[in-house]
N, C-alpha and C. Protein backbone atom coordinates (compact mmCIF):
# COMPACT_ATOMS: atom_id res chain seq x y z
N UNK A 1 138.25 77.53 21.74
CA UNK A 1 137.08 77.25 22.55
C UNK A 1 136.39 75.97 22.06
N UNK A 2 136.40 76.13 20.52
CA UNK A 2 135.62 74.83 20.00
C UNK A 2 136.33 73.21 20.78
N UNK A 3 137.40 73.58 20.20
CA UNK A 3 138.42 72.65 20.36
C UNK A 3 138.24 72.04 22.28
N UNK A 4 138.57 73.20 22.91
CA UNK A 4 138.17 72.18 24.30
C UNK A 4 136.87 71.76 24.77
N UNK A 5 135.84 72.28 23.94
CA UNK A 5 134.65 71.66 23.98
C UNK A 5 134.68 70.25 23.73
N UNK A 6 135.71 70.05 22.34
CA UNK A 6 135.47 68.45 21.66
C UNK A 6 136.07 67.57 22.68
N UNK A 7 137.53 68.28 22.98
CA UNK A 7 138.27 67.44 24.33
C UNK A 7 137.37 67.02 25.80
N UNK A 8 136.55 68.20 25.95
CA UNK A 8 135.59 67.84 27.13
C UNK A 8 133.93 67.14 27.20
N UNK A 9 133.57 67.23 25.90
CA UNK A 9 132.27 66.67 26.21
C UNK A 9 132.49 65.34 25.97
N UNK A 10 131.09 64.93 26.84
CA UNK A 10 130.99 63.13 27.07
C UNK A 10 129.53 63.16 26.19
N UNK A 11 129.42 62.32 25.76
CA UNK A 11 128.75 61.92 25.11
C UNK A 11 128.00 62.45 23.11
N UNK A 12 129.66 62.98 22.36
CA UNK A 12 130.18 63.25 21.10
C UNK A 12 130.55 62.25 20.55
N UNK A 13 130.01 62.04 19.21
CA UNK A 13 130.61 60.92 18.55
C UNK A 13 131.43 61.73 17.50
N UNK A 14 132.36 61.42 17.82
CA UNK A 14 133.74 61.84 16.76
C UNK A 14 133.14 61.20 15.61
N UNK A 15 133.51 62.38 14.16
CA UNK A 15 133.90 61.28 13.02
C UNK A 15 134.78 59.99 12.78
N UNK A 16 135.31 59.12 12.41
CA UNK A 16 135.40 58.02 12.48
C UNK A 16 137.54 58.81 12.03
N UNK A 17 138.04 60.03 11.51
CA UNK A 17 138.73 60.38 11.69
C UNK A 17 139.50 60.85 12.72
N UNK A 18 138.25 61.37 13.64
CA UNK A 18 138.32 61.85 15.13
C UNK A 18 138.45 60.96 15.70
N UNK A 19 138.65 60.22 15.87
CA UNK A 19 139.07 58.81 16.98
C UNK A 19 140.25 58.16 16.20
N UNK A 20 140.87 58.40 15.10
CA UNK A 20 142.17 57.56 15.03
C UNK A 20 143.21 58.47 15.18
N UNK A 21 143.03 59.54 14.97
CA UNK A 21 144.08 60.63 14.83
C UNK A 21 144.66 60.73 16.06
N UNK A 22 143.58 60.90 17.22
CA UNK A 22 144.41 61.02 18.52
C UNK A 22 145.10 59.48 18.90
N UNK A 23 144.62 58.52 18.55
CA UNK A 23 145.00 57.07 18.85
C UNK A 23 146.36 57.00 17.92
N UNK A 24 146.41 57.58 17.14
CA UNK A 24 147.64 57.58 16.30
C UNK A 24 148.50 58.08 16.62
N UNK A 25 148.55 59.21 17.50
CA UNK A 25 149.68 60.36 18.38
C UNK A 25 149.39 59.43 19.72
N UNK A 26 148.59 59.38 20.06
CA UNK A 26 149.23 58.31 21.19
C UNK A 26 150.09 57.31 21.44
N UNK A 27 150.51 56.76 20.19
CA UNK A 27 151.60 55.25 19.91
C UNK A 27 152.92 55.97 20.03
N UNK A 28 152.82 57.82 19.57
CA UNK A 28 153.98 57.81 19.04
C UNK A 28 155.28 58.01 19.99
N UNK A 29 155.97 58.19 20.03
CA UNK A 29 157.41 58.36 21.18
C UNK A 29 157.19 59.92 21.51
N UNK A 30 157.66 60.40 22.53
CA UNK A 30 157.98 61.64 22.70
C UNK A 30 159.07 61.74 21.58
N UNK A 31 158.93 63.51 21.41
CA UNK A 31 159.66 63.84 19.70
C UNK A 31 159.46 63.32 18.57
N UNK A 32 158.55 62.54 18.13
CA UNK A 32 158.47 61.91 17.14
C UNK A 32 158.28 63.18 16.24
N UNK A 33 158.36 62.73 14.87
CA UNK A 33 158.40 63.86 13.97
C UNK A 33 156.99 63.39 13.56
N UNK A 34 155.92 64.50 12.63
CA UNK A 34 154.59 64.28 12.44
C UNK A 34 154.28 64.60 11.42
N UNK A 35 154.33 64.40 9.89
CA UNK A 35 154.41 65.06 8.89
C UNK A 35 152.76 65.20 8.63
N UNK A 36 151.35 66.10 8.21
CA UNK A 36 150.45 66.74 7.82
C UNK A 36 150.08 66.61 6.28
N UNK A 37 149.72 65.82 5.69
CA UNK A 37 149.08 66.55 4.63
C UNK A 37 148.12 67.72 4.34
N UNK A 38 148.07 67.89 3.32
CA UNK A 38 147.05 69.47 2.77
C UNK A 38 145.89 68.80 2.99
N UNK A 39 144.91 69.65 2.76
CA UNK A 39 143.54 69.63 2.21
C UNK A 39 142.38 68.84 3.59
N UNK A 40 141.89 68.16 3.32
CA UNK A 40 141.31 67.44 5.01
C UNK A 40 141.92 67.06 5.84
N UNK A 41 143.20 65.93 5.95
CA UNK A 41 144.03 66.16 6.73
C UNK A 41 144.02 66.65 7.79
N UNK A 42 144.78 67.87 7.22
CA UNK A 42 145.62 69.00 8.41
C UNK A 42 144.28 69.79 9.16
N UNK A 43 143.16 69.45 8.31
CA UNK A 43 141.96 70.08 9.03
C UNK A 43 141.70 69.36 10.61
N UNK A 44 141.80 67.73 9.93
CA UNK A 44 141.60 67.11 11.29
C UNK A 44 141.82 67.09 12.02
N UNK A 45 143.49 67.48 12.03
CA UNK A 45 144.49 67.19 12.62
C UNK A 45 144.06 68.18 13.94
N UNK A 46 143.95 69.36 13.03
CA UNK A 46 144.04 70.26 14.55
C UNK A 46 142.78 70.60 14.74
N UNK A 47 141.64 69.58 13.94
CA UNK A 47 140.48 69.68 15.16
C UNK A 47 140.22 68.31 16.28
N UNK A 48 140.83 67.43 15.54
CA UNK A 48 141.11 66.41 16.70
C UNK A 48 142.25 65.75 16.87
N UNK A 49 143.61 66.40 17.83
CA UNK A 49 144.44 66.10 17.82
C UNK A 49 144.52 65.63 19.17
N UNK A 50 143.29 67.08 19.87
CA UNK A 50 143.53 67.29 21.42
C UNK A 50 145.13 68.14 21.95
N UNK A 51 145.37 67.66 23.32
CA UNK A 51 146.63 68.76 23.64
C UNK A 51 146.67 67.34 24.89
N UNK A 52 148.29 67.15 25.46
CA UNK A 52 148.73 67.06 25.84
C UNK A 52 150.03 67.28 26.34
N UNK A 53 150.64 66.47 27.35
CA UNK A 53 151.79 66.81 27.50
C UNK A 53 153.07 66.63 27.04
N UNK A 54 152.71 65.30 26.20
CA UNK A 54 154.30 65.01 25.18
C UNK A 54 154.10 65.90 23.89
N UNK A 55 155.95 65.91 23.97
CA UNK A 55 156.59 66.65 22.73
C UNK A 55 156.09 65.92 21.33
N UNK A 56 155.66 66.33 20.39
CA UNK A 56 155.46 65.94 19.22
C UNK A 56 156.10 67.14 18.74
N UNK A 57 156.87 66.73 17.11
CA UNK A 57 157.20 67.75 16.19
C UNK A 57 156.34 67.36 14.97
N UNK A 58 155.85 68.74 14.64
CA UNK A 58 154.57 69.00 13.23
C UNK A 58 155.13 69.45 12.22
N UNK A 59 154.76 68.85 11.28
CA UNK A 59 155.67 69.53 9.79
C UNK A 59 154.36 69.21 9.08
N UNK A 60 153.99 70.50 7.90
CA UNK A 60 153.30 70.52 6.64
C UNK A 60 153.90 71.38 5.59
N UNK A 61 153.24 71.42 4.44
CA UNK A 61 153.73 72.04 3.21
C UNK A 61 152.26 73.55 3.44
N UNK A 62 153.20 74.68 2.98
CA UNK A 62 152.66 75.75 3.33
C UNK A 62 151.93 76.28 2.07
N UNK A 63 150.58 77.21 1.87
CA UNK A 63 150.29 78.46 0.91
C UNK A 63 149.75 77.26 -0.25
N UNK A 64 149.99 77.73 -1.54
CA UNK A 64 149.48 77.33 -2.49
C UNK A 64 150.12 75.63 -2.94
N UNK A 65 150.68 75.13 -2.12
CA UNK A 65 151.52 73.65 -2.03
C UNK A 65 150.43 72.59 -2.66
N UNK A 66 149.16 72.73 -2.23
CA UNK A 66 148.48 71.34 -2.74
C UNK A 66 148.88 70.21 -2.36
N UNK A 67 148.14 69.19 -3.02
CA UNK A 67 148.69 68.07 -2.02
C UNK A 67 150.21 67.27 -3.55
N UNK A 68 150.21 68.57 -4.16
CA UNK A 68 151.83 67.83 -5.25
C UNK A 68 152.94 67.86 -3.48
N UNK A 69 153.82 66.78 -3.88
CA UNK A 69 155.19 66.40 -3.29
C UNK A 69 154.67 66.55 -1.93
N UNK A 70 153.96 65.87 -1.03
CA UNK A 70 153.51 65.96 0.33
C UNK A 70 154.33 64.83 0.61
N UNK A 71 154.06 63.66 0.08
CA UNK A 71 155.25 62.32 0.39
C UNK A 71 156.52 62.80 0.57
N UNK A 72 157.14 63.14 -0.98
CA UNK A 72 158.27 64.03 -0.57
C UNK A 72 159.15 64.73 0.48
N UNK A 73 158.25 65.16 0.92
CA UNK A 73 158.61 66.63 1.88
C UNK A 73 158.74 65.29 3.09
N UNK A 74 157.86 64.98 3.21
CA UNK A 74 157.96 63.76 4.89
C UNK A 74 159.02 62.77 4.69
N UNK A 75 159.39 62.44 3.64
CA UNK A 75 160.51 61.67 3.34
C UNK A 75 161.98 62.43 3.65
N UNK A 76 161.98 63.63 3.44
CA UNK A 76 162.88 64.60 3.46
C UNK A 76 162.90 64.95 4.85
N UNK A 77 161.54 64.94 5.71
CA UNK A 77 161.58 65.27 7.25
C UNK A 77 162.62 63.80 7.96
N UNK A 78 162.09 62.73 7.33
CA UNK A 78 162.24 61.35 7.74
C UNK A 78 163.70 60.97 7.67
N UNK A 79 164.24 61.84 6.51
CA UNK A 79 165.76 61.63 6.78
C UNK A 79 166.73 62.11 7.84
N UNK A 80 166.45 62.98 8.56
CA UNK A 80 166.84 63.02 10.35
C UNK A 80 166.33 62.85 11.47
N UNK A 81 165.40 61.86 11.31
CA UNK A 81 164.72 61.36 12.28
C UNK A 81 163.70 60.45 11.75
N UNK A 82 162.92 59.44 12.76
CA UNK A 82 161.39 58.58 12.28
C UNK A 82 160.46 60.10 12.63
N UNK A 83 159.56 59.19 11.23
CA UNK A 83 158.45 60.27 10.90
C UNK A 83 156.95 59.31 10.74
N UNK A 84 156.09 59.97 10.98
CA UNK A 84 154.65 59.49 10.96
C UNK A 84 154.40 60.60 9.81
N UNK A 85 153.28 60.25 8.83
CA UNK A 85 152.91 61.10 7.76
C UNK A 85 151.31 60.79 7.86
N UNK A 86 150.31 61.87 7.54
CA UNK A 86 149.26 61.47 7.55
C UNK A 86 148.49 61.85 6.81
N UNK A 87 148.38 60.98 5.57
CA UNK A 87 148.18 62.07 3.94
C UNK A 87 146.68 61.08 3.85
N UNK A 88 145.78 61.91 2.76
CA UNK A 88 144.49 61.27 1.93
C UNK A 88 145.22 61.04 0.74
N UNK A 89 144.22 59.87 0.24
CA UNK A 89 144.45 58.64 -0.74
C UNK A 89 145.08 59.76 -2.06
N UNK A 90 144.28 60.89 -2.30
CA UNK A 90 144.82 61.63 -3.38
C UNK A 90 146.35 61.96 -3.42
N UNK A 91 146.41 62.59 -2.22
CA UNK A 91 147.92 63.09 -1.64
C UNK A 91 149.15 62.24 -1.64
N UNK A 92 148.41 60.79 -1.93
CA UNK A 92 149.45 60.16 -1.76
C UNK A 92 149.83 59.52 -2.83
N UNK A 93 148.58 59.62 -4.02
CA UNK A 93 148.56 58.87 -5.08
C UNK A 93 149.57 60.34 -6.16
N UNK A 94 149.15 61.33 -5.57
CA UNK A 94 150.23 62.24 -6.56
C UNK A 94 151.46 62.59 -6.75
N UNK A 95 152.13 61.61 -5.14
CA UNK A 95 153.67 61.77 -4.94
C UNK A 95 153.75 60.30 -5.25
N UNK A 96 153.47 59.03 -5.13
CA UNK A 96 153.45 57.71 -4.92
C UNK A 96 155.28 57.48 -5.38
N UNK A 97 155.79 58.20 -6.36
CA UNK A 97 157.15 57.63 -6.70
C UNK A 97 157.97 57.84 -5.80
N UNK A 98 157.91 59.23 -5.02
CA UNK A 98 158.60 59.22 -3.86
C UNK A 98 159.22 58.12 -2.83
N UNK A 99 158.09 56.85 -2.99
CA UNK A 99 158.84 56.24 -1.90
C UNK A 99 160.04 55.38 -2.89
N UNK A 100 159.93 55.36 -3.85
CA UNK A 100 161.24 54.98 -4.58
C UNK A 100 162.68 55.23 -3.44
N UNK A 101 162.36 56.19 -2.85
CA UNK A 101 163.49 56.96 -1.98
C UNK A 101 163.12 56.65 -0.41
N UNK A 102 162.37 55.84 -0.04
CA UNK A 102 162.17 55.44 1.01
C UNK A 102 163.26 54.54 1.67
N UNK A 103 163.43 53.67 0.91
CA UNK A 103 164.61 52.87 1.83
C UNK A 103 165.52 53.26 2.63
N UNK A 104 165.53 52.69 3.86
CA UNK A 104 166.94 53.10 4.71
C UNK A 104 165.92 54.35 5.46
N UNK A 105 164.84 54.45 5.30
CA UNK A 105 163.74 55.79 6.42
C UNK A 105 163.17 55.02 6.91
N UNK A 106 163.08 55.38 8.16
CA UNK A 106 161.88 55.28 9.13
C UNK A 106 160.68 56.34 8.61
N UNK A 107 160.04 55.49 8.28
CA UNK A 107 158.73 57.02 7.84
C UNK A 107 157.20 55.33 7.80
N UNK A 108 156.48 56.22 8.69
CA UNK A 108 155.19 55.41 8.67
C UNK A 108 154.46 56.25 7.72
N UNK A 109 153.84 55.90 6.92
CA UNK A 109 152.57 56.51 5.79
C UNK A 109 151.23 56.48 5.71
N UNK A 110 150.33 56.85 6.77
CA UNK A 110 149.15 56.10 7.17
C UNK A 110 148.60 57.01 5.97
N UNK A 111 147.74 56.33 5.02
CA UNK A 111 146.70 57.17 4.18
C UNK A 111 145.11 56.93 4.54
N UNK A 112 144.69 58.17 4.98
CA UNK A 112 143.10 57.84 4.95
C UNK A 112 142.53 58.04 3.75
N UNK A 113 142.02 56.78 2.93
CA UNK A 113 141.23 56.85 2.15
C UNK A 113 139.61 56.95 1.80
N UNK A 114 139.36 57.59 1.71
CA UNK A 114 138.03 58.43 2.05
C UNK A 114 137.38 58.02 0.40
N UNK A 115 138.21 57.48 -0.44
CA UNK A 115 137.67 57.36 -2.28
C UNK A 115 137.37 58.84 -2.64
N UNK A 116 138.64 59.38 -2.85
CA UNK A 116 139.14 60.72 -3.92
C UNK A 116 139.10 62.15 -2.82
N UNK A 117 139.04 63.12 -3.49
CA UNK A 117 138.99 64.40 -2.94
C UNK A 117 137.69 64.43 -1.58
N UNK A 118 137.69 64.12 -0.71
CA UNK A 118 136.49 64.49 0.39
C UNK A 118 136.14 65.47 0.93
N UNK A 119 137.35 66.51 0.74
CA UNK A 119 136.67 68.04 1.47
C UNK A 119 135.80 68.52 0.33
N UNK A 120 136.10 68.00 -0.74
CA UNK A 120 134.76 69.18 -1.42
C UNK A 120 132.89 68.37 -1.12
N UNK A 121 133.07 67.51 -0.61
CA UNK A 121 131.83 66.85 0.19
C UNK A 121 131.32 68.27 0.89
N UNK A 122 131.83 69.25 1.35
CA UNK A 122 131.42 69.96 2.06
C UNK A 122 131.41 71.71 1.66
N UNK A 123 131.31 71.36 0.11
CA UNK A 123 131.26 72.59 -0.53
C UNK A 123 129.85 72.44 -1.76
N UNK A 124 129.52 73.78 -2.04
CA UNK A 124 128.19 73.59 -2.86
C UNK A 124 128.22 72.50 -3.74
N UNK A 125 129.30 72.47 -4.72
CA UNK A 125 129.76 71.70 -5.84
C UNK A 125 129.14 69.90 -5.35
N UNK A 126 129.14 69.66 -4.41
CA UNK A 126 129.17 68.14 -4.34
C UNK A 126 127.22 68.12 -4.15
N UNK A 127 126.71 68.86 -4.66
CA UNK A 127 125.04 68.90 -5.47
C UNK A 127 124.97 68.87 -6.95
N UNK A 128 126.29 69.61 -7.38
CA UNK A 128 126.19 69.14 -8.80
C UNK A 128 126.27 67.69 -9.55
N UNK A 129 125.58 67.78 -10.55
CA UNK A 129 126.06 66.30 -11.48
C UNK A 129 127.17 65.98 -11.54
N UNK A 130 128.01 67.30 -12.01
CA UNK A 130 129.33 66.56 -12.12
C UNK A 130 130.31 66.19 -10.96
N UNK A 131 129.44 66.24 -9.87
CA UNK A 131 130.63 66.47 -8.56
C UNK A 131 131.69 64.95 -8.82
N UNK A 132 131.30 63.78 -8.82
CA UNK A 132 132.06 63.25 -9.07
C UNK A 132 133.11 62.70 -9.70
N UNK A 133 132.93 63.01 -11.25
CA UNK A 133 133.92 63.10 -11.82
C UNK A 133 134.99 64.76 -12.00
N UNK A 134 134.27 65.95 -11.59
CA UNK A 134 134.87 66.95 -11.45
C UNK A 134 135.94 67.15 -10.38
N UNK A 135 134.98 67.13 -9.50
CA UNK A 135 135.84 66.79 -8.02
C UNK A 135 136.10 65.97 -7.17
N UNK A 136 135.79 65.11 -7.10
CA UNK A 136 135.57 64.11 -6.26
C UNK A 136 136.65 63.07 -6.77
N UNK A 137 136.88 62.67 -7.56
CA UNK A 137 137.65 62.11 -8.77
C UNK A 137 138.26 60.86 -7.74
N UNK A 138 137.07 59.97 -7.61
CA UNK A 138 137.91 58.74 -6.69
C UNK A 138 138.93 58.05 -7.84
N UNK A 139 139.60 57.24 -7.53
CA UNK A 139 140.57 56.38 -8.00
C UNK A 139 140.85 54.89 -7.94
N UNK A 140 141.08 53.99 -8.26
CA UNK A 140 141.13 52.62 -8.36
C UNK A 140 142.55 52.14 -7.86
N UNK A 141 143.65 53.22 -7.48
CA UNK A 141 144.88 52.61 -7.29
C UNK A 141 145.10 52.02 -6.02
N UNK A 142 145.72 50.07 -5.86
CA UNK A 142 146.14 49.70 -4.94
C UNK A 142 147.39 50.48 -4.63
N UNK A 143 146.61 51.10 -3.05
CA UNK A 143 148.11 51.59 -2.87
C UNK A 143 148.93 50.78 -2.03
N UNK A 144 148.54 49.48 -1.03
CA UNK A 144 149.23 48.51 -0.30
C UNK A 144 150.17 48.09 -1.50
N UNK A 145 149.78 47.62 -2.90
CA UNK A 145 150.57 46.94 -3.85
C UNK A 145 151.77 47.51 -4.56
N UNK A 146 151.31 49.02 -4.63
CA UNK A 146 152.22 50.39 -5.35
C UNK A 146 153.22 50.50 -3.90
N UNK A 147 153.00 50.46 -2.96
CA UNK A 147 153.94 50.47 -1.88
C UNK A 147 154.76 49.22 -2.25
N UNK A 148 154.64 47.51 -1.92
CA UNK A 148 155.22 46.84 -2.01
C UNK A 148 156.41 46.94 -3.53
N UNK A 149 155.49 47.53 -4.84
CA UNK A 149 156.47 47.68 -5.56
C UNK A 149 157.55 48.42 -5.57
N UNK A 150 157.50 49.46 -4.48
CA UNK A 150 159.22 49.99 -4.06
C UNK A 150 159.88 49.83 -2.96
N UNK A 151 159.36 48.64 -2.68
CA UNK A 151 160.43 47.80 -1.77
C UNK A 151 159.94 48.41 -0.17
N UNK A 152 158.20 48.79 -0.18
CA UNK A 152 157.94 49.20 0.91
C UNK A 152 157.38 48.28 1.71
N UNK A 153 157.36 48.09 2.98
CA UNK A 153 156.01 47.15 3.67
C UNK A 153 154.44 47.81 3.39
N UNK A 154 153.48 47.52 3.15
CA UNK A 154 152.45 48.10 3.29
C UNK A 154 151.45 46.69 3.82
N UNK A 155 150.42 47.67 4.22
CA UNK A 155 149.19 46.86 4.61
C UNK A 155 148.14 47.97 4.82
N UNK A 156 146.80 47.04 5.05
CA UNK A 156 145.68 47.65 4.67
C UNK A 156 144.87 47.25 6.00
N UNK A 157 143.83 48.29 6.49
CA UNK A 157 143.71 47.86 7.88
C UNK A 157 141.78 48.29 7.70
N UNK A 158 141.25 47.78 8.84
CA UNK A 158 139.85 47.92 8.46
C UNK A 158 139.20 48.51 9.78
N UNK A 159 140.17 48.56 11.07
CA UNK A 159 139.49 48.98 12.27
C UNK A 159 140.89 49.86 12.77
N UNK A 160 139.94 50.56 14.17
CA UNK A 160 140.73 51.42 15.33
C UNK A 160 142.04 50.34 15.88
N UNK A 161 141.56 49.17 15.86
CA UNK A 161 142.56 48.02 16.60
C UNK A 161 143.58 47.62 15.88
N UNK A 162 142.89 47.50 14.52
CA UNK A 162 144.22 47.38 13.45
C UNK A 162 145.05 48.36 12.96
N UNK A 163 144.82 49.08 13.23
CA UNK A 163 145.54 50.62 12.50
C UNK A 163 146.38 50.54 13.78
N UNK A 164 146.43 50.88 15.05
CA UNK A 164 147.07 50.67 15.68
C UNK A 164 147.47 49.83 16.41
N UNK A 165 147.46 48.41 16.48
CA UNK A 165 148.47 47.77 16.26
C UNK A 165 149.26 47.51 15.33
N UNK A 166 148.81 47.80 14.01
CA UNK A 166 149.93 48.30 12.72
C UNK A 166 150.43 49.15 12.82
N UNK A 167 150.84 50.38 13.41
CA UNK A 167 151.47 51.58 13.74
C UNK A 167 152.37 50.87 14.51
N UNK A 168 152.02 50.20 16.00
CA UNK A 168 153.34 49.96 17.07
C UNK A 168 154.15 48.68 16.33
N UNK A 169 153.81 48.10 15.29
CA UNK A 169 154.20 46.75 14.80
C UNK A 169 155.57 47.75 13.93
N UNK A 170 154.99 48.68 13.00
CA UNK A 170 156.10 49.66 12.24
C UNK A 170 157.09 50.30 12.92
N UNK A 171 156.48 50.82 14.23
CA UNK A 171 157.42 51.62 15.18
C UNK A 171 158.70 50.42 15.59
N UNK A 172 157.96 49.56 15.94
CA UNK A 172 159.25 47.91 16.39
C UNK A 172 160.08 47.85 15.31
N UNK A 173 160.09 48.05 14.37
CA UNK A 173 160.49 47.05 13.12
C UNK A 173 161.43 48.32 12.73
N UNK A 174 160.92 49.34 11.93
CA UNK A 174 161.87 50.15 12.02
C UNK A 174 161.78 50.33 10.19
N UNK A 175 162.24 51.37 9.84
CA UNK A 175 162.29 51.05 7.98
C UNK A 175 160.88 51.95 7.54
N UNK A 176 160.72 51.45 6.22
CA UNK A 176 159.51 52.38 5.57
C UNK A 176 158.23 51.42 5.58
N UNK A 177 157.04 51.76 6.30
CA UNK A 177 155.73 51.09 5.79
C UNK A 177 154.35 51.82 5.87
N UNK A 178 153.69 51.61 4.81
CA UNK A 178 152.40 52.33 4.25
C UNK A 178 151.25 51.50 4.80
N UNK A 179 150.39 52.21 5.75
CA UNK A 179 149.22 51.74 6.29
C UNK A 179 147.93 52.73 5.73
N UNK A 180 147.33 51.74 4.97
CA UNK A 180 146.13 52.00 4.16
C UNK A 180 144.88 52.13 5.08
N UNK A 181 143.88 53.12 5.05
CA UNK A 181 143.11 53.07 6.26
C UNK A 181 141.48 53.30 5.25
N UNK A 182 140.80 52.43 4.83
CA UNK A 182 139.72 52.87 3.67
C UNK A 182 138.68 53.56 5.13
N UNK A 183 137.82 54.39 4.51
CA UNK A 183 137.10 55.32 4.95
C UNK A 183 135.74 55.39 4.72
N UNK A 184 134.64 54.86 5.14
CA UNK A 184 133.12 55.46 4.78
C UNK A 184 133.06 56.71 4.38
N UNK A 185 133.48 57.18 3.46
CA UNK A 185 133.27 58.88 2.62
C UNK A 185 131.95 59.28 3.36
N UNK A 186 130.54 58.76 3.01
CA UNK A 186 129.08 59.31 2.99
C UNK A 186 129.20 59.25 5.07
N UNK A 187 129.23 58.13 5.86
CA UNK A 187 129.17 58.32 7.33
C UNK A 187 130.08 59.32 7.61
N UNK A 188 131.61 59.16 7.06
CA UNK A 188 132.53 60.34 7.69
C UNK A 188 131.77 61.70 7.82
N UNK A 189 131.03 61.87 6.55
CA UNK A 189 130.22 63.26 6.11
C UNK A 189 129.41 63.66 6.95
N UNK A 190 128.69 62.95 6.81
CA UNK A 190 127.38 62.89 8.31
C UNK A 190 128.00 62.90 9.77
N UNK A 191 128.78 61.92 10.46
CA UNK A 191 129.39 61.98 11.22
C UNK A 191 129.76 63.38 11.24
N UNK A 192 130.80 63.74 10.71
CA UNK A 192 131.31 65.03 11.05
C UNK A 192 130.46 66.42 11.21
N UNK A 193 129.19 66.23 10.46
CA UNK A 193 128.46 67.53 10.16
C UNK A 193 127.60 67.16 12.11
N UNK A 194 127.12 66.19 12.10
CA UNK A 194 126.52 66.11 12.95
C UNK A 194 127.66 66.31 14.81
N UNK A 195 128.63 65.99 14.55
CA UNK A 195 129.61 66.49 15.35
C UNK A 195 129.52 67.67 15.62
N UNK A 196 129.64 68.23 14.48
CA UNK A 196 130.00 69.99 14.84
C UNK A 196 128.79 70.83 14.94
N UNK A 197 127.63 70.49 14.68
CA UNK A 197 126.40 70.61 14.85
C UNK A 197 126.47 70.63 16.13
N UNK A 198 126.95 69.38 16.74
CA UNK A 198 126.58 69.08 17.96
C UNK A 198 127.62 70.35 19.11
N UNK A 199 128.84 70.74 18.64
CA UNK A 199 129.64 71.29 18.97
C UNK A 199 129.10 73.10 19.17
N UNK A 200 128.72 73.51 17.97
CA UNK A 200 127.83 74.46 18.01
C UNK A 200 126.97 75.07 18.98
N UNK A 201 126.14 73.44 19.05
CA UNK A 201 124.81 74.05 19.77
C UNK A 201 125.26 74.01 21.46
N UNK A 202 126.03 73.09 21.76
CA UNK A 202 126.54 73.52 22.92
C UNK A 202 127.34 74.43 22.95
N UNK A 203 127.64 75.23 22.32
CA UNK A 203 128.56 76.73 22.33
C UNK A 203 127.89 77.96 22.60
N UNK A 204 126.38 77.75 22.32
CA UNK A 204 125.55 78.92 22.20
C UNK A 204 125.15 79.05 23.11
């Protein structure tokens, strides 16, 4: 119910996640394969994916998986077919050797980087002192550069226009490339609370 609310109302401002995710399944081919990361992610995914009529195939890591070997696993999807992967900066920084094994895949790697763990933004813990180094635990790693060092394409994108025209530029070309997507952490937060706020109160 929530869900065709978000698809139907006019005048919702998506989080700034909510507007690339569907723009991102829009580039893709019928059948494309769709690999999910854990943790915010896969949350987004299927709150703003929407529904249509092309075939997409969905793959995630199940139960107590975490975001260890999420690269992995999409690399492993990617070897019988092109794959889209759609992991956070953590998820991707904990498999990163994986693409060692990229060559010779079609696998796009879009990471939303949000600076460290972002779902716990939305748990008591992120009032504590320690939220940021406890949980939150942003990170300093170039990942456009850690891509290029295994022989990947990467790039780093700053808008809706660049992210996808970097998606159909990867889809042409063919091979492995990592599209870096940095994230307003504090607006995403707000954005989103105020979304579903908004989602809510028209439900009641």
């Amino acid at each position: 119910m929530a869900r065709a609310h978000c698809e139907g109302a006019a005048g919702l401002q998506a989080p700034c996640e909510g507007t690339l995710i569907p723009a991102l399944l829009e580039r893709l081919p019928a059948g494309h394969r769709v690999f999910c990361g854990n943790s915010l992610a896969i949350r987004d995914l299927d709150a703003f994916s929407g529904s249509g009529d092309k075939p997409l195939r969905f793959f995630g890591n199940r139960g107590a998986s975490g975001i260890d070997g999420n690269l992995s696993t999409a690399l492993g999807i990617a070897s019988s077919g092109a794959c889209l992967a759609l992991v956070g900066d953590l998820t991707a920084q904990h498999d990163l050797t994986a693409l060692a094994d990229a060559k010779g895949r079609d696998i796009i790697v879009v990471v939303l980087n949000n600076g460290g763990g972002g779902i716990f933004d939305y748990l008591p813990v992120a009032a504590l002192p320690e939220f940021e180094r406890g949980w939150l635990t942003p990170q300093t790693v170039d990942l456009v550069a850690a891509a290029h060092s295994f022989g990947v394409a990467g790039e780093r994108v700053r808008s809706l226009a660049e992210l996808t025209a970097s998606v159909e530029r990867a889809l042409r070309r063919g091979g492995a490339t990592l599209i870096e997507v940095p994230i307003d952490r504090r607006a995403s937060v707000a954005g989103r609370q105020e979304f579903w706020r908004q989602v809510a109160e028209a439900l009641l």
